[in-house]
PDB file of N, CA and C in Angstrom:
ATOM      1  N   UNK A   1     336.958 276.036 -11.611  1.00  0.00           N
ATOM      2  CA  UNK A   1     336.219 275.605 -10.437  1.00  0.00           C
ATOM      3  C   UNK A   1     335.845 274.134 -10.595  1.00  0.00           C
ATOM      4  N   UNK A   2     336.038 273.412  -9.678  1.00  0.00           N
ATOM      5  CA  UNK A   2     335.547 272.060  -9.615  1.00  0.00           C
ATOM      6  C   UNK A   2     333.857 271.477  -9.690  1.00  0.00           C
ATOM      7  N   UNK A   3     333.772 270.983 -10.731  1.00  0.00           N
ATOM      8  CA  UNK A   3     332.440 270.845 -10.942  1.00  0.00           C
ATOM      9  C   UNK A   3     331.738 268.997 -10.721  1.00  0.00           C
ATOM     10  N   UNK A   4     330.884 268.505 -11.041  1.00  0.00           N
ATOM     11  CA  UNK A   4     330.404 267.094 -11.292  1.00  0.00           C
ATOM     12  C   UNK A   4     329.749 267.254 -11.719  1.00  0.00           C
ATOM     13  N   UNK A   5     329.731 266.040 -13.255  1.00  0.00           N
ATOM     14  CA  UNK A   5     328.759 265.844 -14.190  1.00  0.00           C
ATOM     15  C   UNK A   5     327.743 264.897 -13.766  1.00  0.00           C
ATOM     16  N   UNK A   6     326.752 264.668 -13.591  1.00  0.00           N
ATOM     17  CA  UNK A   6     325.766 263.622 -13.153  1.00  0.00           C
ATOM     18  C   UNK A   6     324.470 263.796 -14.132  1.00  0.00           C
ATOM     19  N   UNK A   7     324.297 262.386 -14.312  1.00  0.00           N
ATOM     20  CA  UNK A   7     323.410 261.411 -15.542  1.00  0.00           C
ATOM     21  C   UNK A   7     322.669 260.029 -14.435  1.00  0.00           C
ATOM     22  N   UNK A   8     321.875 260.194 -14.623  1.00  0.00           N
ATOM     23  CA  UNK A   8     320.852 259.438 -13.597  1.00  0.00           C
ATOM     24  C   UNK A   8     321.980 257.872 -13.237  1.00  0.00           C
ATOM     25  N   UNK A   9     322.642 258.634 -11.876  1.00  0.00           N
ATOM     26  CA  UNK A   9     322.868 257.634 -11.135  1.00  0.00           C
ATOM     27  C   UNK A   9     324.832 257.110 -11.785  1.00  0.00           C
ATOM     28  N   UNK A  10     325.565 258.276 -12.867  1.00  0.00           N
ATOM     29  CA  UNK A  10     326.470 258.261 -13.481  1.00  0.00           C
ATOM     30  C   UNK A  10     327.338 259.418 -12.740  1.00  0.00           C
ATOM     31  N   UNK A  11     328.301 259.552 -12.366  1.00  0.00           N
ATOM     32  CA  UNK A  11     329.196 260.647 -11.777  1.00  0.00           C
ATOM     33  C   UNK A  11     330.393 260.652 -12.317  1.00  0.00           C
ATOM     34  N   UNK A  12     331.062 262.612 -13.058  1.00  0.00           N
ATOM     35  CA  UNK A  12     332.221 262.325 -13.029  1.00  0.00           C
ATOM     36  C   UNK A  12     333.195 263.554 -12.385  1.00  0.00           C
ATOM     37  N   UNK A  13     333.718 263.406 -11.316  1.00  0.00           N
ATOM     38  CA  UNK A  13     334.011 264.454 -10.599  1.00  0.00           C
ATOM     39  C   UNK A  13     335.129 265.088 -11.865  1.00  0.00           C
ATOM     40  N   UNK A  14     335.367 266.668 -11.448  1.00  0.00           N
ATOM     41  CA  UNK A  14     336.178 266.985 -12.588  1.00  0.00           C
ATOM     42  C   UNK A  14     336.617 268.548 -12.256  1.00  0.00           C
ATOM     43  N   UNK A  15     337.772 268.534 -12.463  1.00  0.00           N
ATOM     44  CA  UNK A  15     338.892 269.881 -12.048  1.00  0.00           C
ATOM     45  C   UNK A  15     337.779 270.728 -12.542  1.00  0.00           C
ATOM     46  N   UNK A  16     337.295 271.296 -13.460  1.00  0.00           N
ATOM     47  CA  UNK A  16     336.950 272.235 -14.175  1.00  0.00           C
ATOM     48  C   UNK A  16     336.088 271.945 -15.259  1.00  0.00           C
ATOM     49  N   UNK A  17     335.455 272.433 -15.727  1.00  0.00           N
ATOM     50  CA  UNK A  17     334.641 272.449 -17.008  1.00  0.00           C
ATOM     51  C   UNK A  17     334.957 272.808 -18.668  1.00  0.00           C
ATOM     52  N   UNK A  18     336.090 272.762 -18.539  1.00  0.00           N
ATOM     53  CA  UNK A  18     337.589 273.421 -19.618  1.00  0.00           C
ATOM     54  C   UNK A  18     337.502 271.488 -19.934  1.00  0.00           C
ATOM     55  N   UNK A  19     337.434 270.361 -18.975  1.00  0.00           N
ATOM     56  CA  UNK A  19     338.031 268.570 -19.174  1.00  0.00           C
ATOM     57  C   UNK A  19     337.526 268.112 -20.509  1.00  0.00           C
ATOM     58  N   UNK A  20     338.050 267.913 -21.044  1.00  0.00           N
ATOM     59  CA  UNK A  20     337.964 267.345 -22.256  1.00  0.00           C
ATOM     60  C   UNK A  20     336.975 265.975 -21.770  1.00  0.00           C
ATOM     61  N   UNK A  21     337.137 265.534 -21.245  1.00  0.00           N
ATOM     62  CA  UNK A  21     336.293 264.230 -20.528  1.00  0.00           C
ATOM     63  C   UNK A  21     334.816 264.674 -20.297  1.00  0.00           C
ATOM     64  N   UNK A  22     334.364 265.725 -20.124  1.00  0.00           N
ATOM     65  CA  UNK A  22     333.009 266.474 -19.826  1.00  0.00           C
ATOM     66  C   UNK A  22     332.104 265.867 -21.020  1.00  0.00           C
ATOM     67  N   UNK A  23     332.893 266.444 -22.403  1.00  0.00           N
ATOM     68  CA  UNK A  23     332.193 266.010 -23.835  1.00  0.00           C
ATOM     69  C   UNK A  23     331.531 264.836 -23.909  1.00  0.00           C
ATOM     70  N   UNK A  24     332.644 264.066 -23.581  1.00  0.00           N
ATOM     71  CA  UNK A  24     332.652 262.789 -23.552  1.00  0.00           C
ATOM     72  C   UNK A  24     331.140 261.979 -22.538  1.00  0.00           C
ATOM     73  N   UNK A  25     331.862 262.486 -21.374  1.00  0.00           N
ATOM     74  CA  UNK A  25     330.461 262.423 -20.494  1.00  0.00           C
ATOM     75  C   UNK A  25     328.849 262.210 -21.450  1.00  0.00           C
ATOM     76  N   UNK A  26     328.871 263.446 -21.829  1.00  0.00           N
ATOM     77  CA  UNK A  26     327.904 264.487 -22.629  1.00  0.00           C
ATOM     78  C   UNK A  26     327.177 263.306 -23.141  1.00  0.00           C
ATOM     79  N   UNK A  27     328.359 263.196 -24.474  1.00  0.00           N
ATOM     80  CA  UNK A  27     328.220 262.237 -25.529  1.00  0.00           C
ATOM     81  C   UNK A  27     327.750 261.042 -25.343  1.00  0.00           C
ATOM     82  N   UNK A  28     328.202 260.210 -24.130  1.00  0.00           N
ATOM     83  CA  UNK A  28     327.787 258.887 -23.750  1.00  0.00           C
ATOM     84  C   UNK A  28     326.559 258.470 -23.107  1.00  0.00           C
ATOM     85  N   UNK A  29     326.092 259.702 -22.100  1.00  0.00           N
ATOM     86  CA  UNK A  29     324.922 259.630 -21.551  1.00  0.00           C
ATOM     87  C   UNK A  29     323.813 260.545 -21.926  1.00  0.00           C
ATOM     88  N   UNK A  30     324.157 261.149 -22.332  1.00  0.00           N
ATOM     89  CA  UNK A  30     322.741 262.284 -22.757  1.00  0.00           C
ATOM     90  C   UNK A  30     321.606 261.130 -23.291  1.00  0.00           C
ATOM     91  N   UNK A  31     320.516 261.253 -23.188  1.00  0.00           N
ATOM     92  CA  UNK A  31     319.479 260.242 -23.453  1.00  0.00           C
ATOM     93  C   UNK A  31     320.346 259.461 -23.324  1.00  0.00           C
ATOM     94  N   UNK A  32     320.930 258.464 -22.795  1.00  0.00           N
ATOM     95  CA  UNK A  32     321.573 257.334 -22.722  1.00  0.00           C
ATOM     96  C   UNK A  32     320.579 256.403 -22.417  1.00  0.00           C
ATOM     97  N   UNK A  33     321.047 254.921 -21.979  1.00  0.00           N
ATOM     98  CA  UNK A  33     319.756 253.618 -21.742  1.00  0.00           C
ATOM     99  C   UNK A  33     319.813 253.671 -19.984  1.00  0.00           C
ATOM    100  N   UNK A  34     320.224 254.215 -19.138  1.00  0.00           N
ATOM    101  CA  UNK A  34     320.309 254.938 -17.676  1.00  0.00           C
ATOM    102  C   UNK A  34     319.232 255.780 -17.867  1.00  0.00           C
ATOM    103  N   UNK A  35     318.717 256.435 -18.641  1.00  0.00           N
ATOM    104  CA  UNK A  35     317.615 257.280 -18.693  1.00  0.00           C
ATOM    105  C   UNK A  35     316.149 256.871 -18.458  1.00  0.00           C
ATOM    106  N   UNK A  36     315.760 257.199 -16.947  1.00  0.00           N
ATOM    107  CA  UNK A  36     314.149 256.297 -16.780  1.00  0.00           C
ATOM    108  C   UNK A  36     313.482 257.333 -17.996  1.00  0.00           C
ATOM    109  N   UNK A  37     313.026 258.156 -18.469  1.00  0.00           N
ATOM    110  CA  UNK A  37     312.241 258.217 -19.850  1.00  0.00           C
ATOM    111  C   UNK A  37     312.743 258.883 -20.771  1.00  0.00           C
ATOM    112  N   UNK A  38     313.644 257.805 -21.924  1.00  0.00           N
ATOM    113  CA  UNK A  38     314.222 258.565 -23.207  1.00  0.00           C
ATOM    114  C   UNK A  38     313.193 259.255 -23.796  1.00  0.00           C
ATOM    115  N   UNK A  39     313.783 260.673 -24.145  1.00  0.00           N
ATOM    116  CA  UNK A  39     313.253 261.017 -25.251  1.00  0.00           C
ATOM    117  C   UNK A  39     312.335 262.002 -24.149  1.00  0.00           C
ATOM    118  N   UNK A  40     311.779 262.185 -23.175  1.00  0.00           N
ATOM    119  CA  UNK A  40     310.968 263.369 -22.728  1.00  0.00           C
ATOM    120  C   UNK A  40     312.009 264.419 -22.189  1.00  0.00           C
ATOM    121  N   UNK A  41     311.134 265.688 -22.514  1.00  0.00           N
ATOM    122  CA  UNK A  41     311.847 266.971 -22.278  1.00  0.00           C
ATOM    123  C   UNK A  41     312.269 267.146 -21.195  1.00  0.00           C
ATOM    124  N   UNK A  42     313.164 267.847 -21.009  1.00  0.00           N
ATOM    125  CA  UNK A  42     313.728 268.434 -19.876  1.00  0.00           C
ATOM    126  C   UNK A  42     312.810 270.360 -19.287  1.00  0.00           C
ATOM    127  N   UNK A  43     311.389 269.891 -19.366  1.00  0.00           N
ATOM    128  CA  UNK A  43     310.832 271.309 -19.519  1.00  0.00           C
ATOM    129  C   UNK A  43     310.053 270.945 -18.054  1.00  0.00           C
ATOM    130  N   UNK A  44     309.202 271.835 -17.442  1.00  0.00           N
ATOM    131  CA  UNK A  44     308.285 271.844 -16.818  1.00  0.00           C
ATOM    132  C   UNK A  44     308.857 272.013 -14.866  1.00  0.00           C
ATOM    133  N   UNK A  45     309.985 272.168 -14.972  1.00  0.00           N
ATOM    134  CA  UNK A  45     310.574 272.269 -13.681  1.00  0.00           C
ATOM    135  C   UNK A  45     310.225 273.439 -12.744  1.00  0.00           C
ATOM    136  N   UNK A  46     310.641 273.552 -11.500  1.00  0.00           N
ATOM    137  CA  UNK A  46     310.017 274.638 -10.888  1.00  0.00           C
ATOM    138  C   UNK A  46     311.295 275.309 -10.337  1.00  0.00           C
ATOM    139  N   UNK A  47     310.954 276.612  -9.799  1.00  0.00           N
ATOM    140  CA  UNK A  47     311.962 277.629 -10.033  1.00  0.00           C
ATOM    141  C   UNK A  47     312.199 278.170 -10.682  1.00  0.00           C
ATOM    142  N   UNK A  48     313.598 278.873 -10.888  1.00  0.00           N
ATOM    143  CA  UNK A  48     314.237 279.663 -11.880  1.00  0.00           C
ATOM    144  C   UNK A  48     315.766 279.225 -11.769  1.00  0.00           C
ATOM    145  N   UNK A  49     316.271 279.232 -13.491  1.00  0.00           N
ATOM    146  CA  UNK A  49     317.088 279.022 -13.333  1.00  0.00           C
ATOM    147  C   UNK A  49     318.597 279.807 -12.626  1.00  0.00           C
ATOM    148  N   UNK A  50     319.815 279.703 -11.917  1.00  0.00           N
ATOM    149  CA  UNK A  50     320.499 280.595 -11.211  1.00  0.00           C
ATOM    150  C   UNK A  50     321.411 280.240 -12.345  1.00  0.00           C
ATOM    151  N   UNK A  51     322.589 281.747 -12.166  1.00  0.00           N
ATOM    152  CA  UNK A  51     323.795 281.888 -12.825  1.00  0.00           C
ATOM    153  C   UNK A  51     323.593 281.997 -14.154  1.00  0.00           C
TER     154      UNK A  51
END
Protein backbone atom coordinates (compact mmCIF):
# COMPACT_ATOMS: atom_id res chain seq x y z
CA UNK A 1 0.00 0.00 0.00
CA UNK A 2 1.24 3.41 -0.73
CA UNK A 3 2.28 5.21 2.20
CA UNK A 4 4.24 8.91 3.10
CA UNK A 5 6.87 9.38 5.46
CA UNK A 6 6.65 12.93 6.98
CA UNK A 7 9.26 14.70 9.47
CA UNK A 8 8.29 18.25 10.28
CA UNK A 9 7.85 19.78 6.98
CA UNK A 10 10.15 16.62 5.10
CA UNK A 11 8.06 14.25 2.64
CA UNK A 12 8.76 11.01 1.05
CA UNK A 13 6.04 9.58 -1.00
CA UNK A 14 6.64 5.76 -1.30
CA UNK A 15 5.16 2.50 -3.10
CA UNK A 16 5.04 0.65 0.13
CA UNK A 17 6.62 0.33 3.42
CA UNK A 18 8.78 -2.91 2.30
CA UNK A 19 11.32 0.83 0.44
CA UNK A 20 14.43 0.47 1.53
CA UNK A 21 14.49 4.41 1.37
CA UNK A 22 11.90 4.49 4.47
CA UNK A 23 15.13 3.49 6.82
CA UNK A 24 16.87 5.90 5.45
CA UNK A 25 14.18 8.52 5.88
CA UNK A 26 14.09 7.18 9.56
CA UNK A 27 17.73 7.52 9.97
CA UNK A 28 18.16 11.08 8.67
CA UNK A 29 15.36 12.78 10.35
CA UNK A 30 14.28 11.22 13.46
CA UNK A 31 15.26 14.00 16.02
CA UNK A 32 16.83 15.60 13.13
CA UNK A 33 17.79 19.74 13.27
CA UNK A 34 13.96 20.22 11.35
CA UNK A 35 12.80 19.22 14.73
CA UNK A 36 11.07 22.41 16.59
CA UNK A 37 11.95 20.48 20.09
CA UNK A 38 14.84 17.84 19.97
CA UNK A 39 14.82 15.51 22.35
CA UNK A 40 10.96 15.83 23.82
CA UNK A 41 8.74 12.83 23.83
CA UNK A 42 6.44 11.87 21.54
CA UNK A 43 3.84 11.14 24.63
CA UNK A 44 0.84 13.07 25.76
CA UNK A 45 -1.36 13.04 22.53
CA UNK A 46 -5.04 12.67 22.40
CA UNK A 47 -6.99 9.83 21.15
CA UNK A 48 -6.19 6.40 20.55
CA UNK A 49 -4.03 4.95 18.58
CA UNK A 50 -5.83 3.07 15.14
CA UNK A 51 -4.56 -0.15 13.37
Amino acid sequence: APVVASAWGKQLPLDSADDPRLKEFVRTFAQGPQTPEPGAPCTGGAGEPVG
